[in-house]
Protein backbone atom coordinates (compact mmCIF):
# COMPACT_ATOMS: atom_id res chain seq x y z
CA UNK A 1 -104.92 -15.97 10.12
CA UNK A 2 -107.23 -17.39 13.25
CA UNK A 3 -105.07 -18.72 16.14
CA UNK A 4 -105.99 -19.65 19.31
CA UNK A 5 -103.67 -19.85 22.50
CA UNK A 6 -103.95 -20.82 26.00
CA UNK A 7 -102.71 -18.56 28.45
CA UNK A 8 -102.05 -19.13 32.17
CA UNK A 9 -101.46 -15.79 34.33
CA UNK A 10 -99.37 -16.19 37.70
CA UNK A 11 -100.59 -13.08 39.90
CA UNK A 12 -98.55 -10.87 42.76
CA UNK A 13 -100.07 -9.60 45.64
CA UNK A 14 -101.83 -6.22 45.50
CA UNK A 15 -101.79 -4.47 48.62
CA UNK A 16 -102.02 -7.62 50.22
CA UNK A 17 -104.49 -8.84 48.73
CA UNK A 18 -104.58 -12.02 46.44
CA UNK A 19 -107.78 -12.63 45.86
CA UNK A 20 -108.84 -9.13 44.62
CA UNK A 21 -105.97 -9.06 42.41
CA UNK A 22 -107.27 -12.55 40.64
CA UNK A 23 -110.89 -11.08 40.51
CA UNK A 24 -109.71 -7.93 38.69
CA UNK A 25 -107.73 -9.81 36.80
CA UNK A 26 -110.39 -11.90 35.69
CA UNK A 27 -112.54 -9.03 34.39
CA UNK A 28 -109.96 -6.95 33.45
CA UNK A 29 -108.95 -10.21 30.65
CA UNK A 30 -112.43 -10.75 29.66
CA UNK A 31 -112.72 -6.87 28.44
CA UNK A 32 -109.77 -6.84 26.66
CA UNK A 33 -111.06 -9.84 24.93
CA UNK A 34 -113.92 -8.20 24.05
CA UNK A 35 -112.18 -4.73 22.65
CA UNK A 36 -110.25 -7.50 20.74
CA UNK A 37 -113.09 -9.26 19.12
CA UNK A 38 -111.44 -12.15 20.50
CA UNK A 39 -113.70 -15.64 21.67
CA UNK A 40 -112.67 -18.17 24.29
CA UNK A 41 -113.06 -18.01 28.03
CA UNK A 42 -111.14 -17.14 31.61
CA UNK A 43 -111.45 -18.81 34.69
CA UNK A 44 -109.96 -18.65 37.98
CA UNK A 45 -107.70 -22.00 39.25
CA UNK A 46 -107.74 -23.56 42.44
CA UNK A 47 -104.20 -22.17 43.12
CA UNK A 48 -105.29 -17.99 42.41
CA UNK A 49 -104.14 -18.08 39.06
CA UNK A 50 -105.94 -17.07 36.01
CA UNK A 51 -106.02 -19.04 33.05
CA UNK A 52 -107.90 -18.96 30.07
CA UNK A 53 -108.33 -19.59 25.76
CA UNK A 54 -108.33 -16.90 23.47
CA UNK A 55 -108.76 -17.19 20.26
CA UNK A 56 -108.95 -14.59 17.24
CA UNK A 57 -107.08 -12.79 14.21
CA UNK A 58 -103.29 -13.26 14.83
CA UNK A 59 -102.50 -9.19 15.41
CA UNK A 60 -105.16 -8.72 17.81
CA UNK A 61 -104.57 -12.56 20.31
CA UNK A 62 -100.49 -10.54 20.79
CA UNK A 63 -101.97 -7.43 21.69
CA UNK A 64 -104.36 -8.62 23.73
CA UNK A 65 -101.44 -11.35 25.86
CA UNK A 66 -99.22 -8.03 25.91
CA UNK A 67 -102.11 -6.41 27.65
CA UNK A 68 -102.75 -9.10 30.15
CA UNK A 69 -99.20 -9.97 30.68
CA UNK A 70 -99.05 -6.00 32.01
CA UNK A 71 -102.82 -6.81 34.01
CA UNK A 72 -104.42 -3.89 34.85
CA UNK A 73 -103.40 -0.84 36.66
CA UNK A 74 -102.80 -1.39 40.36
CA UNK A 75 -102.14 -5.24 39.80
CA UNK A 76 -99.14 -6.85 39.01
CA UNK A 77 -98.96 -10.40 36.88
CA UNK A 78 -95.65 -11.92 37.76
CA UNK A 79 -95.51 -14.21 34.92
CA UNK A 80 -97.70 -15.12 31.60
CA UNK A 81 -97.36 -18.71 30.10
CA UNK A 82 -98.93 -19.82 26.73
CA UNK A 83 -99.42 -22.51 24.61
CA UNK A 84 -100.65 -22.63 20.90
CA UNK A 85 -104.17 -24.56 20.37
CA UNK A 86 -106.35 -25.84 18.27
CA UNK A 87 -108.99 -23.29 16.86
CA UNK A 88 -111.98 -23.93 17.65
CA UNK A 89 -114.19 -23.54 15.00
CA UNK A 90 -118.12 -22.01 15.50
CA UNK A 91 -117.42 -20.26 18.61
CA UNK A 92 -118.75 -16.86 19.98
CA UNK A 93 -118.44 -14.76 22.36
CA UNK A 94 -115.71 -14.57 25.69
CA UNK A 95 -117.31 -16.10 29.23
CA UNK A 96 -116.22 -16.30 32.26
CA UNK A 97 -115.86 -19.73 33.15
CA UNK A 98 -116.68 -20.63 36.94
């Protein structure tokens, strides 16, 4: 079953730094995506947050929110929220949304 979900990712500080962490958080998202097969896109908020749509078979959209709950090495997400969408139907590929 396709599912899509919304996901919003509230970041820690990394050795002091904020912004890095949201950067490699960024990336670190859309790659997982990818290894996923997942579609949708990330973007960085106004606040240093990273949120984002994913969307994709049901196994692979928890695996992939486990993943980015954890962030990657070095980083530290504080807290993950998500909300169910609506699929959205014809889309490919991940982006990074600016």
């Amino acid at each position: 079953m396709v599912k899509r979900v919304y996901f919003l990712a509230h970041g820690g500080m990394v050795q002091g730094w904020l912004i890095y962490h949201v950067a490699r958080l960024l990336y670190f998202t859309r790659g997982r995506a990818a290894e996923h097969k997942l579609t949708g896109w990330v973007r960085n908020t106004d606040n240093n947050k990273v949120e984002g749509e994913a969307q994709g078979a049901e196994d692979a959209l928890s695996k992939f929110l486990k993943e980015v709950d954890k962030g990657p090495r070095g980083s530290q997400v504080v807290k993950l929220d998500k909300e169910d969408r609506n699929v959205v139907e014809g889309e490919e590929g991940f982006e990074i949304r600016r």
